[in-house]
C-alpha atoms as a PDB file:
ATOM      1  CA  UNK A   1       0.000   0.000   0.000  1.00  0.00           C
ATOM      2  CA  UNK A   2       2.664   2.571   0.465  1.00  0.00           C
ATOM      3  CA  UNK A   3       4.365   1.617  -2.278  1.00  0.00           C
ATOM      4  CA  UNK A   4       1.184   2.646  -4.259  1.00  0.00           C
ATOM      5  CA  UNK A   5       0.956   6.232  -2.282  1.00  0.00           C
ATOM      6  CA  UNK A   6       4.522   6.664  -3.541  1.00  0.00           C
ATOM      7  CA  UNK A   7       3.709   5.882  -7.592  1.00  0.00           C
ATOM      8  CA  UNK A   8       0.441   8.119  -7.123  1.00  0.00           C
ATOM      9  CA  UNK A   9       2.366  10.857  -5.608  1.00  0.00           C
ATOM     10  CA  UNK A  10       5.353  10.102  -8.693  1.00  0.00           C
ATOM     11  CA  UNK A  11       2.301  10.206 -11.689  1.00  0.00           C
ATOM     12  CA  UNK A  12       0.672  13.283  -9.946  1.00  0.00           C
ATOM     13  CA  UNK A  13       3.841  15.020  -9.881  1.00  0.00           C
ATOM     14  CA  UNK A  14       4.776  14.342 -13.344  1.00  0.00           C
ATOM     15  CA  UNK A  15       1.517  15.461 -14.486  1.00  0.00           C
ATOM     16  CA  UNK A  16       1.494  18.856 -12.798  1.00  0.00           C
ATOM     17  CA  UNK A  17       4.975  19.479 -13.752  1.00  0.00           C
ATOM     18  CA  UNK A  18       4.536  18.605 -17.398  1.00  0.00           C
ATOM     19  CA  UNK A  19       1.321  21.094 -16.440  1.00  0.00           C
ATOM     20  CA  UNK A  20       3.147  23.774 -15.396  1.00  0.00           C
ATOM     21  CA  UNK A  21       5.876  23.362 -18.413  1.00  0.00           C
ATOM     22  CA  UNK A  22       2.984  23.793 -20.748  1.00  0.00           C
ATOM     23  CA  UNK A  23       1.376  26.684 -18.941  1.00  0.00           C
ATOM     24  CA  UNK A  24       5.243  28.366 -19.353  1.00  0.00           C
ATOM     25  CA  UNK A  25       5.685  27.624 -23.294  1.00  0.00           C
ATOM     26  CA  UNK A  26       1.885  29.921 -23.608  1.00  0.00           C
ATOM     27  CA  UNK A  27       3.529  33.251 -25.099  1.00  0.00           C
ATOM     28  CA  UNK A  28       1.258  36.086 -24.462  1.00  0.00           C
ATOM     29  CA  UNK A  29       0.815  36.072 -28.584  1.00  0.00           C
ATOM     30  CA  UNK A  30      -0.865  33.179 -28.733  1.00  0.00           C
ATOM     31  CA  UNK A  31      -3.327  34.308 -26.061  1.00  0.00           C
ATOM     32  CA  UNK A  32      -6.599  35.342 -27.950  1.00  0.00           C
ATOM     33  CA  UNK A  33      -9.703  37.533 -25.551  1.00  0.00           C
ATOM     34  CA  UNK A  34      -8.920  38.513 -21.890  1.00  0.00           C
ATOM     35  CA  UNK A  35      -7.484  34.801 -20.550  1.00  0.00           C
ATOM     36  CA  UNK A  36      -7.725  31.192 -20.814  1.00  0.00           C
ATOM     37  CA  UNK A  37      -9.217  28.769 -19.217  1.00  0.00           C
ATOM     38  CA  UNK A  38      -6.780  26.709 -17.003  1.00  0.00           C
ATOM     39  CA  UNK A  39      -7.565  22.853 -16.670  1.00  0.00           C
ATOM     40  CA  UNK A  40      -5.951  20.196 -14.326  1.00  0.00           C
ATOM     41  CA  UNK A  41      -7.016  16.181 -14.885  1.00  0.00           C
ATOM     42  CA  UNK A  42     -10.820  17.415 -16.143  1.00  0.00           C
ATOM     43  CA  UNK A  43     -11.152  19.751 -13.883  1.00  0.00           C
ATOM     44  CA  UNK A  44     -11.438  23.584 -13.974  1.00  0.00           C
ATOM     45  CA  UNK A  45      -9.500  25.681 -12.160  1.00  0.00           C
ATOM     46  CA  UNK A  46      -9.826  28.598 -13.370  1.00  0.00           C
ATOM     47  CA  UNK A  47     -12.173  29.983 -16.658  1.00  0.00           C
ATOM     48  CA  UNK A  48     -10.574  33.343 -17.309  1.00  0.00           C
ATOM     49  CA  UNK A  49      -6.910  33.886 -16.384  1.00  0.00           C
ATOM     50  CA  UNK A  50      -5.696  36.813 -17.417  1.00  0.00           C
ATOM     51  CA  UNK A  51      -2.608  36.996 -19.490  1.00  0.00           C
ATOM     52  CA  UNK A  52      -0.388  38.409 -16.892  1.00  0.00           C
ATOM     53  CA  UNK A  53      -1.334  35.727 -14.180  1.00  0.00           C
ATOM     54  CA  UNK A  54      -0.191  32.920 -16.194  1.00  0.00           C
ATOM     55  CA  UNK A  55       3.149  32.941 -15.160  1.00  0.00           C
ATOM     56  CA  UNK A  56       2.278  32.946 -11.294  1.00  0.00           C
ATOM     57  CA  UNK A  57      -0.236  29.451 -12.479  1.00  0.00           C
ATOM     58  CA  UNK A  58       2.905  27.706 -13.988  1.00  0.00           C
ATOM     59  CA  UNK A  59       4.949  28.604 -11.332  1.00  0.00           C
ATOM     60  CA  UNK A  60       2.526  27.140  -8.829  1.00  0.00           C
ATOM     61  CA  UNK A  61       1.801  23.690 -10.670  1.00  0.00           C
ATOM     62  CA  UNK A  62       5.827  23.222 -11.447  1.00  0.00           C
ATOM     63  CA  UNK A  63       6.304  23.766  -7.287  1.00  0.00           C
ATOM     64  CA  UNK A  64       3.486  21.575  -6.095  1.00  0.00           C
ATOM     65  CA  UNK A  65       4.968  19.025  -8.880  1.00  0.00           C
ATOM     66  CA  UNK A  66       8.663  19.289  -7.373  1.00  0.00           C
ATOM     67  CA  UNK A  67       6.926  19.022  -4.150  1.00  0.00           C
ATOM     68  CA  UNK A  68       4.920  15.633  -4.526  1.00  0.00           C
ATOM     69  CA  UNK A  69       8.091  14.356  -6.262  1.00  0.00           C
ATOM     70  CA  UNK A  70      10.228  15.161  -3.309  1.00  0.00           C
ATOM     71  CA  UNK A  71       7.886  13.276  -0.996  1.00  0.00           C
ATOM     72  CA  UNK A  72       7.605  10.173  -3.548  1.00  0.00           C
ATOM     73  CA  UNK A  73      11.041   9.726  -3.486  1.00  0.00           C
ATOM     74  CA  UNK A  74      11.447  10.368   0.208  1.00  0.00           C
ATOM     75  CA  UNK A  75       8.951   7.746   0.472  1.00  0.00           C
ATOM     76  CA  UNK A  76      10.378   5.453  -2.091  1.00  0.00           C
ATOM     77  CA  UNK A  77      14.453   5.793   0.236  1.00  0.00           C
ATOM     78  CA  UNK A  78      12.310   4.987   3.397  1.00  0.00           C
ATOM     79  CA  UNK A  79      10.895   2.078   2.282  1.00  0.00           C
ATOM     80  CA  UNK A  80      13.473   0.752   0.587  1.00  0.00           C
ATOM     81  CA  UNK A  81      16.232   1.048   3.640  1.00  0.00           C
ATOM     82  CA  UNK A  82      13.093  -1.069   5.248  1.00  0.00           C
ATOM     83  CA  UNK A  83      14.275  -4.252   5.181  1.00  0.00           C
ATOM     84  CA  UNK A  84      10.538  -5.961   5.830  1.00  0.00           C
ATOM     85  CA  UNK A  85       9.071  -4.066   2.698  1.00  0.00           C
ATOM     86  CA  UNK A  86       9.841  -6.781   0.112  1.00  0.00           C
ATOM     87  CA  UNK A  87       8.647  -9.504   2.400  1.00  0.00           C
ATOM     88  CA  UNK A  88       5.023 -10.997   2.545  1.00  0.00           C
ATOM     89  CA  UNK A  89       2.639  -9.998   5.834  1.00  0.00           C
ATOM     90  CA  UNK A  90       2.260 -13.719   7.250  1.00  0.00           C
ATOM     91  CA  UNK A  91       0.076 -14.239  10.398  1.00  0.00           C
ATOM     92  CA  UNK A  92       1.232 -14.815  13.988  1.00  0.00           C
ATOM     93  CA  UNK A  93       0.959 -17.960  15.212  1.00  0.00           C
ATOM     94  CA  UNK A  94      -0.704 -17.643  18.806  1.00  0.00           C
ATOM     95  CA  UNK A  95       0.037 -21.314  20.434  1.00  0.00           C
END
């Protein structure tokens, strides 16, 4: 199970990194009308973002990226210095 945490945290990362990398190639030429709408995994998170607070969006997806990818790999040292991670969860025999 935390093994799983750690490749959810690693994909979600990625994503909002790639995110934010994509937000930062936008020039303010291609930008047609007031803003654009800014969308993360189907979601809306903002309709109308003006041209001069897209910066300040990529900068905040390409930090929380580097952030979950800090803790995934934090995550991913702990458990491998665990030695019991790799082994099975057997029962206790109560006798």
């Amino acid at each position: 199970m935390r093994w799983a945490i750690g490749l959810v945290f690693s994909f979600i990362g990625v994503l909002l990194l790639t995110k934010g990398l994509s937000l930062r190639a936008i020039g303010a030429e291609s930008i047609d009308g007031d803003g654009i709408g800014v969308y993360f995994l189907g979601m809306e998170i903002s309709d109308k973002v003006p041209t001069a607070d897209i910066p300040t969006y990529a900068n905040s997806f390409l930090g929380t990226g580097v952030i979950l990818l800090l803790l995934a790999v934090s995550l991913f040292v702990i458990l491998l210095k665990e030695k019991n991670t790799f082994k099975p969860i057997r029962r206790k025999n109560h006798a």
